[in-house]
N, C-alpha and C. Protein backbone atom coordinates (compact mmCIF):
# COMPACT_ATOMS: atom_id res chain seq x y z
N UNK A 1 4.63 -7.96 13.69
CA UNK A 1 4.59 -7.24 12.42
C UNK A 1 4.31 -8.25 11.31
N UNK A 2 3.42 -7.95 10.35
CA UNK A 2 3.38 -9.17 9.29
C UNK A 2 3.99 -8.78 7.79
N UNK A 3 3.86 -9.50 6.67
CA UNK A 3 4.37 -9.45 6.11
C UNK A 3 4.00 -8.08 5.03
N UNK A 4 2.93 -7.73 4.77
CA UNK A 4 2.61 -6.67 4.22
C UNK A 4 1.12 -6.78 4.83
N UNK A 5 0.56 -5.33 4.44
CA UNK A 5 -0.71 -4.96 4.45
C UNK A 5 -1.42 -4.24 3.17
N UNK A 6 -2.31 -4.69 2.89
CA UNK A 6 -3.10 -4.14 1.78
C UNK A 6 -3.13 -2.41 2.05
N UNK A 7 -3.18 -1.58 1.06
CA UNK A 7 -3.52 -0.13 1.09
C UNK A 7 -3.99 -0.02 -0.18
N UNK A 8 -4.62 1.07 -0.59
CA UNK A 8 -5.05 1.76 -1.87
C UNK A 8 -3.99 2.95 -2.16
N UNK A 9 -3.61 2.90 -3.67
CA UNK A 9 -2.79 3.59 -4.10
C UNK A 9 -3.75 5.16 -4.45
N UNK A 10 -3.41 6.13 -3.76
CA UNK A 10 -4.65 7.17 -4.02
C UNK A 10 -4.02 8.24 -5.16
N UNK A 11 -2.71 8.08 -5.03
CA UNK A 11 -2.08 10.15 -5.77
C UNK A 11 -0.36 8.76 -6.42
N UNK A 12 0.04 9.45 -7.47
CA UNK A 12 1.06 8.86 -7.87
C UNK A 12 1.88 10.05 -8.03
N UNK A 13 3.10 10.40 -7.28
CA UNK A 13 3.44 12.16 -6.69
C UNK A 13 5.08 11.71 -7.40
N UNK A 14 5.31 10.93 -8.06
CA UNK A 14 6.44 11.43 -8.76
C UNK A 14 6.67 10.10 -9.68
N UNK A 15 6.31 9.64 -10.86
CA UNK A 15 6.43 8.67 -11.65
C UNK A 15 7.57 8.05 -12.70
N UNK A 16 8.43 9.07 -12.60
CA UNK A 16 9.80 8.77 -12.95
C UNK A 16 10.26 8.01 -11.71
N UNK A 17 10.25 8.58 -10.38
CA UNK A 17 10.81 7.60 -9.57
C UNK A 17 10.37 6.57 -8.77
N UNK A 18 9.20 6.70 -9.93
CA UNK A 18 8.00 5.52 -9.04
C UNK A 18 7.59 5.90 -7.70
N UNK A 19 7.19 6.98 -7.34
CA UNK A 19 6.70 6.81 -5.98
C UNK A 19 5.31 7.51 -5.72
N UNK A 20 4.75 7.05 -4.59
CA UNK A 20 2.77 7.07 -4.67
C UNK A 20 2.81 7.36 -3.00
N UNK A 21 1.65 7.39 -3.32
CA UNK A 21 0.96 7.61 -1.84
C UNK A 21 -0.41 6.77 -1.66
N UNK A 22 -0.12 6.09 -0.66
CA UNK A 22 -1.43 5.40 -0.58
C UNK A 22 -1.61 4.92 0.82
N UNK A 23 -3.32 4.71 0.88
CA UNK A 23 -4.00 5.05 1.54
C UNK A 23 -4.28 3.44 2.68
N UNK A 24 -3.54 3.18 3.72
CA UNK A 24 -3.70 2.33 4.77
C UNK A 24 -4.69 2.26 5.75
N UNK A 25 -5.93 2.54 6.03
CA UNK A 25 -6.86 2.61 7.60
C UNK A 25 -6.92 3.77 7.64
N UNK A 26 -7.02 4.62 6.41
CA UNK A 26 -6.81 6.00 6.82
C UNK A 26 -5.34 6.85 7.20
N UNK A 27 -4.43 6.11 7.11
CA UNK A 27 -3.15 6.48 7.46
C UNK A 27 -2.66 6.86 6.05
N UNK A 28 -2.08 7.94 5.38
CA UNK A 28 -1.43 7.71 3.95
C UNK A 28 -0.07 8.19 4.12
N UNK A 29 0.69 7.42 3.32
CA UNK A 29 2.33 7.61 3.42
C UNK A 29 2.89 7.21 1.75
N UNK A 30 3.64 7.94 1.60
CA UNK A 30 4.52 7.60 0.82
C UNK A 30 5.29 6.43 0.37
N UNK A 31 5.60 5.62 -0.64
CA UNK A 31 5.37 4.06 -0.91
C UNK A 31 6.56 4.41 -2.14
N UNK A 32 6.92 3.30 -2.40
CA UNK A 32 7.27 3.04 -3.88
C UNK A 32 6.97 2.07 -4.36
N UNK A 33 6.51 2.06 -5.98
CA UNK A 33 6.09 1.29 -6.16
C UNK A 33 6.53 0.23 -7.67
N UNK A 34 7.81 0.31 -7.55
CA UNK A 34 8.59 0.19 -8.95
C UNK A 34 8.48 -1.54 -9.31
N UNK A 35 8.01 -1.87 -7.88
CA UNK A 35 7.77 -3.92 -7.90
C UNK A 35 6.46 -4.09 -8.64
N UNK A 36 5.56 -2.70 -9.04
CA UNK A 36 3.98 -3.24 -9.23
C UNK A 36 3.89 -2.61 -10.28
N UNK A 37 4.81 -1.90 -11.34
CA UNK A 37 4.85 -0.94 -12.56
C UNK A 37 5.71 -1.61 -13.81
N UNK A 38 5.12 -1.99 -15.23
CA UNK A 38 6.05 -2.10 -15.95
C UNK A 38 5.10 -1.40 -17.19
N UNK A 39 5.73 -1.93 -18.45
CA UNK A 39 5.39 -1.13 -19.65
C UNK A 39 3.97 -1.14 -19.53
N UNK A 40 3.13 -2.42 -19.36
CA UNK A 40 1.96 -2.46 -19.76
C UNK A 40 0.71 -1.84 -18.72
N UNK A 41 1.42 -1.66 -17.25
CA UNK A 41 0.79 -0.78 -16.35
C UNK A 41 1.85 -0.02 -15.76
N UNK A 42 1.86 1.19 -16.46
CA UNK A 42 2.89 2.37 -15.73
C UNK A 42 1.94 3.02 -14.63
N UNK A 43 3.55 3.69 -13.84
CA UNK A 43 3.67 4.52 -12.73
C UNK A 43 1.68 5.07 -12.78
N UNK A 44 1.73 5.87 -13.76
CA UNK A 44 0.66 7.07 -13.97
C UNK A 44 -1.00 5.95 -14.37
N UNK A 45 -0.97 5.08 -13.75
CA UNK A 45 -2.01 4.25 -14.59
C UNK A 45 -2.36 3.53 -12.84
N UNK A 46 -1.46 3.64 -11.89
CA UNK A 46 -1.84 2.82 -10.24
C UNK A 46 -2.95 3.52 -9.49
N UNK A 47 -3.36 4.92 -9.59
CA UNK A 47 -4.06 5.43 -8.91
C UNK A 47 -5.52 4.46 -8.56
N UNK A 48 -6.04 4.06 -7.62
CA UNK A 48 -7.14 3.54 -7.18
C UNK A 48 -6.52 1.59 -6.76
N UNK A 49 -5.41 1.44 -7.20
CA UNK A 49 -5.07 -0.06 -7.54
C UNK A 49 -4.78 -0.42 -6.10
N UNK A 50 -5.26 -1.44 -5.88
CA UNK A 50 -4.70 -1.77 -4.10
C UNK A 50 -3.53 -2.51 -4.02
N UNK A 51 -2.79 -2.66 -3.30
CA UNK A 51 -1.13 -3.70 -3.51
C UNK A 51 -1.18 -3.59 -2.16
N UNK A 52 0.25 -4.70 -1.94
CA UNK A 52 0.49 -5.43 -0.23
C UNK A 52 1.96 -4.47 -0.08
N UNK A 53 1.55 -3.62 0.79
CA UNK A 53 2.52 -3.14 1.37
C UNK A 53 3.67 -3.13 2.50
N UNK A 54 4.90 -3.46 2.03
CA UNK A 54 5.53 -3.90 3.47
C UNK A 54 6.87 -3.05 3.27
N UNK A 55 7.34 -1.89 4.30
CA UNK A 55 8.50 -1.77 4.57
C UNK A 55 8.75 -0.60 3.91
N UNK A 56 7.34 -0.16 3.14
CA UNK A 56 7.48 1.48 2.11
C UNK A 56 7.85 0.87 0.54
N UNK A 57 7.55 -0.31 0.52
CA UNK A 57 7.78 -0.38 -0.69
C UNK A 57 5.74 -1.27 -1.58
N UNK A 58 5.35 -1.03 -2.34
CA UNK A 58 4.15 -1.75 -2.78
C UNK A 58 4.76 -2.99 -3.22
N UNK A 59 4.64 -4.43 -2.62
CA UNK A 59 5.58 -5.51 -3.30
C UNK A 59 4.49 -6.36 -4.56
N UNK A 60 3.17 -6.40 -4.37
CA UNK A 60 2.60 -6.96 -5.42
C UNK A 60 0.81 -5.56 -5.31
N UNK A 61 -0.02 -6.14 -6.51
CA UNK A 61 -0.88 -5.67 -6.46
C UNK A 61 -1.85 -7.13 -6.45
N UNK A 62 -3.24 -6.71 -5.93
CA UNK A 62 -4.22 -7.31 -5.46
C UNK A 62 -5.35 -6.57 -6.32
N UNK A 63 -6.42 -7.78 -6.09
CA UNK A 63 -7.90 -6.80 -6.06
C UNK A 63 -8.47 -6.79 -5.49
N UNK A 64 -9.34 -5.94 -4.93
CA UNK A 64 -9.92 -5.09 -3.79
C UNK A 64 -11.08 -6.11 -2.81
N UNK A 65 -11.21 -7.45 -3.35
CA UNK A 65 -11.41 -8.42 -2.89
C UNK A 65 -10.18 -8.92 -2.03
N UNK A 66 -9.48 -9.39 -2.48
CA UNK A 66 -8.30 -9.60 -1.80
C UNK A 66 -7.63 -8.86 -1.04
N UNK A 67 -7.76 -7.89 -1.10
CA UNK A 67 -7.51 -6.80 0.03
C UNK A 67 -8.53 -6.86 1.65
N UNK A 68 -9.84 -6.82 0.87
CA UNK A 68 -10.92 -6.62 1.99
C UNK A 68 -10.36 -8.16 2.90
N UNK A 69 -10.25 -9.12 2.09
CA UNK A 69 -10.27 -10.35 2.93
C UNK A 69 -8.82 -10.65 3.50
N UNK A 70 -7.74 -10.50 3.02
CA UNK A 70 -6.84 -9.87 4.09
C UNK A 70 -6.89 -8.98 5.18
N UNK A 71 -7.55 -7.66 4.79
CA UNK A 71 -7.60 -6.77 5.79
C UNK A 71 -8.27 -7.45 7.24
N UNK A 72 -9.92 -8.03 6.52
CA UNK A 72 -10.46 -9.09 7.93
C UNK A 72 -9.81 -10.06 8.30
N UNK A 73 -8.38 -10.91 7.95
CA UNK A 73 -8.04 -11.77 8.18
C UNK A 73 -7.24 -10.98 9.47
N UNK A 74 -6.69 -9.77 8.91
CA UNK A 74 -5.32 -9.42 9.88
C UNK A 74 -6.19 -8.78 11.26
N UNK A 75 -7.06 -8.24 10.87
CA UNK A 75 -8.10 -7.48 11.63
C UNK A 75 -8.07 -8.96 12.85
N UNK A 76 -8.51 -9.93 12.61
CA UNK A 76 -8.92 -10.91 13.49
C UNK A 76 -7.70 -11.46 14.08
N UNK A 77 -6.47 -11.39 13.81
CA UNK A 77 -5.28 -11.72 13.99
C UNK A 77 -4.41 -10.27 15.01
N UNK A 78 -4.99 -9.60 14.98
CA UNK A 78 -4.87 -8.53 15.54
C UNK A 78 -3.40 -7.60 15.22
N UNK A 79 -3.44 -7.74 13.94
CA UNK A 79 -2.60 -7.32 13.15
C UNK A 79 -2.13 -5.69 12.37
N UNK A 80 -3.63 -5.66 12.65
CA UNK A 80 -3.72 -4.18 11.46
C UNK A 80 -4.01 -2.82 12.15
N UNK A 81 -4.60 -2.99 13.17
CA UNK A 81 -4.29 -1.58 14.04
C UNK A 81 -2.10 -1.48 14.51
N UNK A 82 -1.86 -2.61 14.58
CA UNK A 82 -0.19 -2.39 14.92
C UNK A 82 0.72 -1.95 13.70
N UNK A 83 0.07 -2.05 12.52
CA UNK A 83 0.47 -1.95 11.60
C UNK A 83 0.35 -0.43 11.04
N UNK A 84 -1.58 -0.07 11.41
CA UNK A 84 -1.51 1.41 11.45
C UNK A 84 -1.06 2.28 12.13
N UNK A 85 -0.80 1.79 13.59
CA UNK A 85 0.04 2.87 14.48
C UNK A 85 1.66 3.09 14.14
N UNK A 86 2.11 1.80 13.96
CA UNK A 86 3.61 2.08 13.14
C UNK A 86 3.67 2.55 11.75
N UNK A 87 2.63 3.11 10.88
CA UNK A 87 2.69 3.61 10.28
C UNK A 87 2.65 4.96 10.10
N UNK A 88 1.80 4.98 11.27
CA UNK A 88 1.62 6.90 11.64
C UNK A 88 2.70 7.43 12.57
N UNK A 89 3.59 6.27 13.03
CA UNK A 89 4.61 6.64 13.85
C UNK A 89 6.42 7.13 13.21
N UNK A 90 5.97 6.26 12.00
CA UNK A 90 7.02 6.53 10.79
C UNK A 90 7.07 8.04 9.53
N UNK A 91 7.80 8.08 9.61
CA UNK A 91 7.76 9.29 8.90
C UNK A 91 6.52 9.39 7.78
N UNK A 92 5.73 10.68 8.00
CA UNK A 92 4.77 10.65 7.20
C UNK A 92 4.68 11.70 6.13
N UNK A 93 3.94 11.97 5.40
CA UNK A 93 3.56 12.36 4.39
C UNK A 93 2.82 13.89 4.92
C-alpha cells in the first residue's frame, strides 16, 4: 500500500463538513478534504483540483502534472491497480 494516490476532486457534496468526491482510475469515493481547504481556497472552489489521497482523507493538493507523473511512477511500481481495487472494495459512494 503506498502512501497516497493522486485523484481528481470531481463534486464537493457537503462543504461545511468538508467532504468531496473524487475521482481515482475511475473509481470515485468519498474523501475529506479539510487538509487542502482554507480561507483563500474554500471547500466550494476544489472541484477539478487533483490532491494525494491516502486513507479517505485528501492530505495535500498537486497539479495535474504531478499527478500524471506519480500516477506513471506508481503504475510502474505496481502500485495503483492495488490501490484501485482496495478502493472499490471499501465502502463506496
Amino acid at each position: 500500500m503506498c502512501l497516497g494516490i493522486p485523484g481528481q476532486i470531481v463534486e464537493v457534496t457537503d462543504p461545511h463538513k468538508k467532504l468531496a468526491v473524487v475521482d481515482v482510475g475511475g473509481v470515485r469515493r468519498t474523501i475529506n478534504i479539510a487538509c487542502v481547504v482554507n480561507e483563500e481556497h474554500p471547500a466550494a472552489s476544489c472541484v477539478g483540483d487533483w490532491v494525494l489521497v491516502h486513507v479517505g482523507f485528501a492530505m495535500s493538493r498537486i497539479d495535474e502534472a504531478e499527478a500524471e507523473k506519480t500516477l506513471k511512477l506508481l503504475a510502474e511500481l505496481g502500485e495503483v491497480q492495488a490501490e484501485i481495487d482496495a478502493m472499490r472494495q471499501s465502502a463506496a459512494i
